[in-house]
N, C-alpha and C. Protein backbone atom coordinates (compact mmCIF):
# COMPACT_ATOMS: atom_id res chain seq x y z
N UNK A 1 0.85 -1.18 0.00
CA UNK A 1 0.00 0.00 0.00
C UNK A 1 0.89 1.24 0.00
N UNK A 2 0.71 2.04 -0.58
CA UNK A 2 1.19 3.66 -0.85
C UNK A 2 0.33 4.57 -0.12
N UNK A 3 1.47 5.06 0.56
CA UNK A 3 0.14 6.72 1.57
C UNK A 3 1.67 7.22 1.21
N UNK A 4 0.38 8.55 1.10
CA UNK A 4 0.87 9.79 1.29
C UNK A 4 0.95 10.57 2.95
N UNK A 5 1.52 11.30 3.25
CA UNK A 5 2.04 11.79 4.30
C UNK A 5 2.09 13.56 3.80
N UNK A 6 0.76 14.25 3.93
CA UNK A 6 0.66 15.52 3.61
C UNK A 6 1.09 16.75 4.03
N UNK A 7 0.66 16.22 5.76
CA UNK A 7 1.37 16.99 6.73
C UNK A 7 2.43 16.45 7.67
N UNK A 8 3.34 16.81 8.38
CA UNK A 8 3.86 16.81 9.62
C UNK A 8 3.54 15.90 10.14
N UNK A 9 3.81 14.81 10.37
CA UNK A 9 3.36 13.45 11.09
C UNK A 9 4.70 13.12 11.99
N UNK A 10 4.31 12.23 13.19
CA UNK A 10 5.35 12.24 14.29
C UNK A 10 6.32 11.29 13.47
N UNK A 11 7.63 11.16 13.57
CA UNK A 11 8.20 9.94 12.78
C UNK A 11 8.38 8.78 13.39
N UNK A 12 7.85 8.49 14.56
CA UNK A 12 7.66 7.49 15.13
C UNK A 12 6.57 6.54 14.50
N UNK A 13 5.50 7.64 14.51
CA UNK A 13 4.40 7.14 13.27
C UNK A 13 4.78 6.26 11.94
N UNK A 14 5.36 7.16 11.50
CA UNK A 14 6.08 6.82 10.05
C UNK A 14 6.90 5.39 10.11
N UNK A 15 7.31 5.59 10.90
CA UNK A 15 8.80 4.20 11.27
C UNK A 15 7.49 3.10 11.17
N UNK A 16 6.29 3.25 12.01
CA UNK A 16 5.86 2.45 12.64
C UNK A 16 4.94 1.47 11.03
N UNK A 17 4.40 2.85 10.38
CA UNK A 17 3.68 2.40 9.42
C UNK A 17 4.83 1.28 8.30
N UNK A 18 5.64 1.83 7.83
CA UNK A 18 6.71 1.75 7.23
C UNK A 18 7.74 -0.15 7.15
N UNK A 19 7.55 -0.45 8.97
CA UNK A 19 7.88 -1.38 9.51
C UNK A 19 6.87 -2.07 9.31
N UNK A 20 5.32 -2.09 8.76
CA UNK A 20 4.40 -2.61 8.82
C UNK A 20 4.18 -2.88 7.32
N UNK A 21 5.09 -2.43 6.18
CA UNK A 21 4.97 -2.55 4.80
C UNK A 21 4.57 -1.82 4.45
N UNK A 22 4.11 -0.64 4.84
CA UNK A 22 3.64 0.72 4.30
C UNK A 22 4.67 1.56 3.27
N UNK A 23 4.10 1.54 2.30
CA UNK A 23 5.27 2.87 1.47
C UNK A 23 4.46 4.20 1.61
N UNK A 24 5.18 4.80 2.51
CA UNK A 24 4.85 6.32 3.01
C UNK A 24 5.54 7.30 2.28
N UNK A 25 5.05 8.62 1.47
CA UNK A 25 6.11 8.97 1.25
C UNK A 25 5.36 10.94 1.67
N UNK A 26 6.48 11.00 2.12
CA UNK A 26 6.24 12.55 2.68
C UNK A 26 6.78 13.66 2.15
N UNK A 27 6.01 14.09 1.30
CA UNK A 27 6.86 15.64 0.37
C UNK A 27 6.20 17.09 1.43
N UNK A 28 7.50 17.81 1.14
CA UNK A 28 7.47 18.76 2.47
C UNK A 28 6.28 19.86 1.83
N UNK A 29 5.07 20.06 2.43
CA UNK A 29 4.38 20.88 2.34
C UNK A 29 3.38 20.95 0.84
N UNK A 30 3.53 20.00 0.04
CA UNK A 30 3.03 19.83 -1.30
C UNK A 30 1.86 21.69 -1.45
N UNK A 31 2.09 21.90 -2.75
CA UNK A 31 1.43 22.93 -3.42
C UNK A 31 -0.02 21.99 -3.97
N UNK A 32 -0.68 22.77 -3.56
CA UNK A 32 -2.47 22.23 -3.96
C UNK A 32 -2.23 21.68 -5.63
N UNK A 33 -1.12 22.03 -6.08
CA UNK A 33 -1.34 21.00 -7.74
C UNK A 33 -0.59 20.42 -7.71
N UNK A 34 0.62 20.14 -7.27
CA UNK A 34 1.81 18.75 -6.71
C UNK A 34 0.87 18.31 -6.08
N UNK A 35 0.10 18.67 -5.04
CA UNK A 35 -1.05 17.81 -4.64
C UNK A 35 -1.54 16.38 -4.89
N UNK A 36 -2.52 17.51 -6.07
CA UNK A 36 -3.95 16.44 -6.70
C UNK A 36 -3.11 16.07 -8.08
N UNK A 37 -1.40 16.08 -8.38
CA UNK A 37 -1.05 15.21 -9.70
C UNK A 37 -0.39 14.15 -9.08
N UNK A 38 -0.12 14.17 -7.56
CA UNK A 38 0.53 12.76 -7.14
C UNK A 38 -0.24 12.41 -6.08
N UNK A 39 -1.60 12.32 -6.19
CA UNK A 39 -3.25 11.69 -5.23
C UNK A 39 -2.92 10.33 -6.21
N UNK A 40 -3.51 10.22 -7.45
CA UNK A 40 -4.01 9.18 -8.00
C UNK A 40 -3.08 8.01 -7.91
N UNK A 41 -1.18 7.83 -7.13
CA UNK A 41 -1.12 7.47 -7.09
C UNK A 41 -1.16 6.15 -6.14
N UNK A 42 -1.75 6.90 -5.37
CA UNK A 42 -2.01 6.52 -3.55
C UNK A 42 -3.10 5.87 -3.24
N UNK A 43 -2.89 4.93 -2.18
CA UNK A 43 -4.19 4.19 -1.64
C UNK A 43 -4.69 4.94 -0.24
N UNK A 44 -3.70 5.74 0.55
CA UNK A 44 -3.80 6.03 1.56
C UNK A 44 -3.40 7.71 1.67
N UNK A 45 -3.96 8.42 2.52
CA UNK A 45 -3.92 9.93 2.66
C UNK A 45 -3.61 10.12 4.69
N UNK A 46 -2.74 10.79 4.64
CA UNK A 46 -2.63 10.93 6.13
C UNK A 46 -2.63 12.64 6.18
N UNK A 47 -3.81 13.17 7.16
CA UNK A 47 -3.17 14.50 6.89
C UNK A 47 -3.35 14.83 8.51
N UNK A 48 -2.84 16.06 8.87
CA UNK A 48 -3.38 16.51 10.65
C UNK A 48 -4.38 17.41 9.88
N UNK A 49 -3.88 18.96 10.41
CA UNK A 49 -4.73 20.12 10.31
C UNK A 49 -4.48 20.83 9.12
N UNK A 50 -3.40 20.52 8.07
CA UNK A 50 -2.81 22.00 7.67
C UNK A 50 -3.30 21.36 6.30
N UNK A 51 -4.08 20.33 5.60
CA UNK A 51 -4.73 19.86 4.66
C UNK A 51 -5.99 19.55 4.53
N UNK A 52 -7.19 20.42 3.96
CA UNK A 52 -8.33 19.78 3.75
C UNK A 52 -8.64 18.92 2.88
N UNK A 53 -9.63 17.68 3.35
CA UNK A 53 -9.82 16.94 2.63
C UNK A 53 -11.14 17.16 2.08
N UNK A 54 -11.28 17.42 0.75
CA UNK A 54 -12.28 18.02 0.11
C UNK A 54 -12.88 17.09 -1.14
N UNK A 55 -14.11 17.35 -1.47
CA UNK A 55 -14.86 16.33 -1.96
C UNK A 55 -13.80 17.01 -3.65
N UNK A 56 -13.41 18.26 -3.97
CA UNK A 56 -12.45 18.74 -5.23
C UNK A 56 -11.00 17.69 -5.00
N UNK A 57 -10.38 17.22 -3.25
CA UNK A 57 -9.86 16.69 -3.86
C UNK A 57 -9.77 15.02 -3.69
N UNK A 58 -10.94 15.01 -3.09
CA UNK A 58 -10.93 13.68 -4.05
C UNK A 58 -10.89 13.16 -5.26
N UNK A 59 -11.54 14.13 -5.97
CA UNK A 59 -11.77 13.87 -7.35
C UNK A 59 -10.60 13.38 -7.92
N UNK A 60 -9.28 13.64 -7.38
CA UNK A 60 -8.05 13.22 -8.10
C UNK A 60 -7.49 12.13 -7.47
N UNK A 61 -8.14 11.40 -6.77
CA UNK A 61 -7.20 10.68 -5.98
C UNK A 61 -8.48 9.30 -6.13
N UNK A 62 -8.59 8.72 -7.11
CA UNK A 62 -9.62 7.55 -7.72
C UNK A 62 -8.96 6.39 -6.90
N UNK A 63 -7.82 6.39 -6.36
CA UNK A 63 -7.24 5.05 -6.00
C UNK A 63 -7.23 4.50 -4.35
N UNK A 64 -7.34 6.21 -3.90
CA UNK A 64 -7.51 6.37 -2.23
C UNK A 64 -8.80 5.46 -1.26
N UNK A 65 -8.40 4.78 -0.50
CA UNK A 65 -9.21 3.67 0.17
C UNK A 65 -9.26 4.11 1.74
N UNK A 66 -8.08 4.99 2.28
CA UNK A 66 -7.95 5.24 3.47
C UNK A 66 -7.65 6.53 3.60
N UNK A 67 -8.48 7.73 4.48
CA UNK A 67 -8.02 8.63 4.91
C UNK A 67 -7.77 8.50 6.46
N UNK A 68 -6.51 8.94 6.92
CA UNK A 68 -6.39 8.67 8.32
C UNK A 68 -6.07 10.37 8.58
N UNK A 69 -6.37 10.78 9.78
CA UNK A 69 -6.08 12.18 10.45
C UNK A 69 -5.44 11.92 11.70
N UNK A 70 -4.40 12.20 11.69
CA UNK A 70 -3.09 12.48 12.92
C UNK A 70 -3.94 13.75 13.37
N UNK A 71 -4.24 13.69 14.65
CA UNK A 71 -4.80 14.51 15.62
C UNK A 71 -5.77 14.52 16.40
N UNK A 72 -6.92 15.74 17.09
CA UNK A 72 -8.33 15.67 17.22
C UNK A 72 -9.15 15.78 16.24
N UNK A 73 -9.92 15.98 16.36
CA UNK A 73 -10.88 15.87 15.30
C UNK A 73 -11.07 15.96 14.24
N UNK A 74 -11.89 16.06 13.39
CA UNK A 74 -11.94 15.52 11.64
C UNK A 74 -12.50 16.79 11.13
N UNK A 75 -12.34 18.11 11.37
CA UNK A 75 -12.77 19.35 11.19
C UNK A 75 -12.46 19.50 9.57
N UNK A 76 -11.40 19.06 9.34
CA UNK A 76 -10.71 19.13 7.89
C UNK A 76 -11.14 18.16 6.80
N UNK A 77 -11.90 17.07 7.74
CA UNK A 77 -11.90 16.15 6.73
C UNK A 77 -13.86 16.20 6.25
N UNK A 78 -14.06 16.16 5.02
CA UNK A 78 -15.44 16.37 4.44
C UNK A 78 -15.73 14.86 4.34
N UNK A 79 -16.65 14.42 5.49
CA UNK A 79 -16.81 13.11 5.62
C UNK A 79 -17.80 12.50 4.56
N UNK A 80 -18.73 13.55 4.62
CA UNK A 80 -19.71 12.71 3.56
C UNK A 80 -19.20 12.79 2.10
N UNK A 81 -18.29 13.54 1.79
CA UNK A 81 -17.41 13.71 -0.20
C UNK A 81 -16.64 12.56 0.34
N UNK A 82 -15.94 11.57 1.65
CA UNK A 82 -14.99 10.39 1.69
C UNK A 82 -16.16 9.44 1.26
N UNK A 83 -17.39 9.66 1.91
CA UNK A 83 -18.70 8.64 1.74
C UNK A 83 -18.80 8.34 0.25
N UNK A 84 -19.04 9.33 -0.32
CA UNK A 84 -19.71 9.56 -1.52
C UNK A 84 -18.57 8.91 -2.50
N UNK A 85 -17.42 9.31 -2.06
CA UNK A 85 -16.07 8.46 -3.06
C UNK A 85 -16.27 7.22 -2.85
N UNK A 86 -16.14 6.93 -1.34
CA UNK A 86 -16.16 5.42 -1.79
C UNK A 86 -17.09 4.62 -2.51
N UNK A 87 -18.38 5.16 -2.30
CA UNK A 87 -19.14 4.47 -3.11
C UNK A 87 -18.98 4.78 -4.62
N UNK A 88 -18.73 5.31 -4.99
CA UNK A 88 -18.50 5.15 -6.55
C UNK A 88 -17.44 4.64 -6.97
């Protein structure tokens, strides 16, 4: 599995996923179109606060199965556009 790593994640995290067969890969701060041209290659999205997850960008990311959020709450994340992806 391929995740992306959007924001700032602890690297303990990372080690942990990583050690588990995860290919994580973490580009520092991605620009909203480096973004959504390297989504589609990913199964997995990790973001905290400093990335919304938006039903625009899902649209680019057809391959994504998992959004996970490093933090409290899911303020960022547009739960029902994750709903609506998966089902289609």
């Amino acid at each position: 599995m391929r995740v992306l790593a959007v924001d700032r994640i602890a690297p303990e995290g990372i080690a942990y996923l990583r050690e588990h067969g995860v290919e994580v890969d973490e580009p520092a701060r991605p620009s909203r179109e480096t973004l959504h041209a390297r989504l589609p290659a990913y199964e997995g999205l990790i973001t905290r606060s400093g990335t919304a997850v938006t039903a625009e960008l899902l649209e680019h990311a057809p391959r994504l199965r998992i959004v996970g959020r490093a933090g409290v709450g899911i303020d960022n994340v547009d739960v029902e556009a994750c709903i609506a992806a998966a089902r289609s």
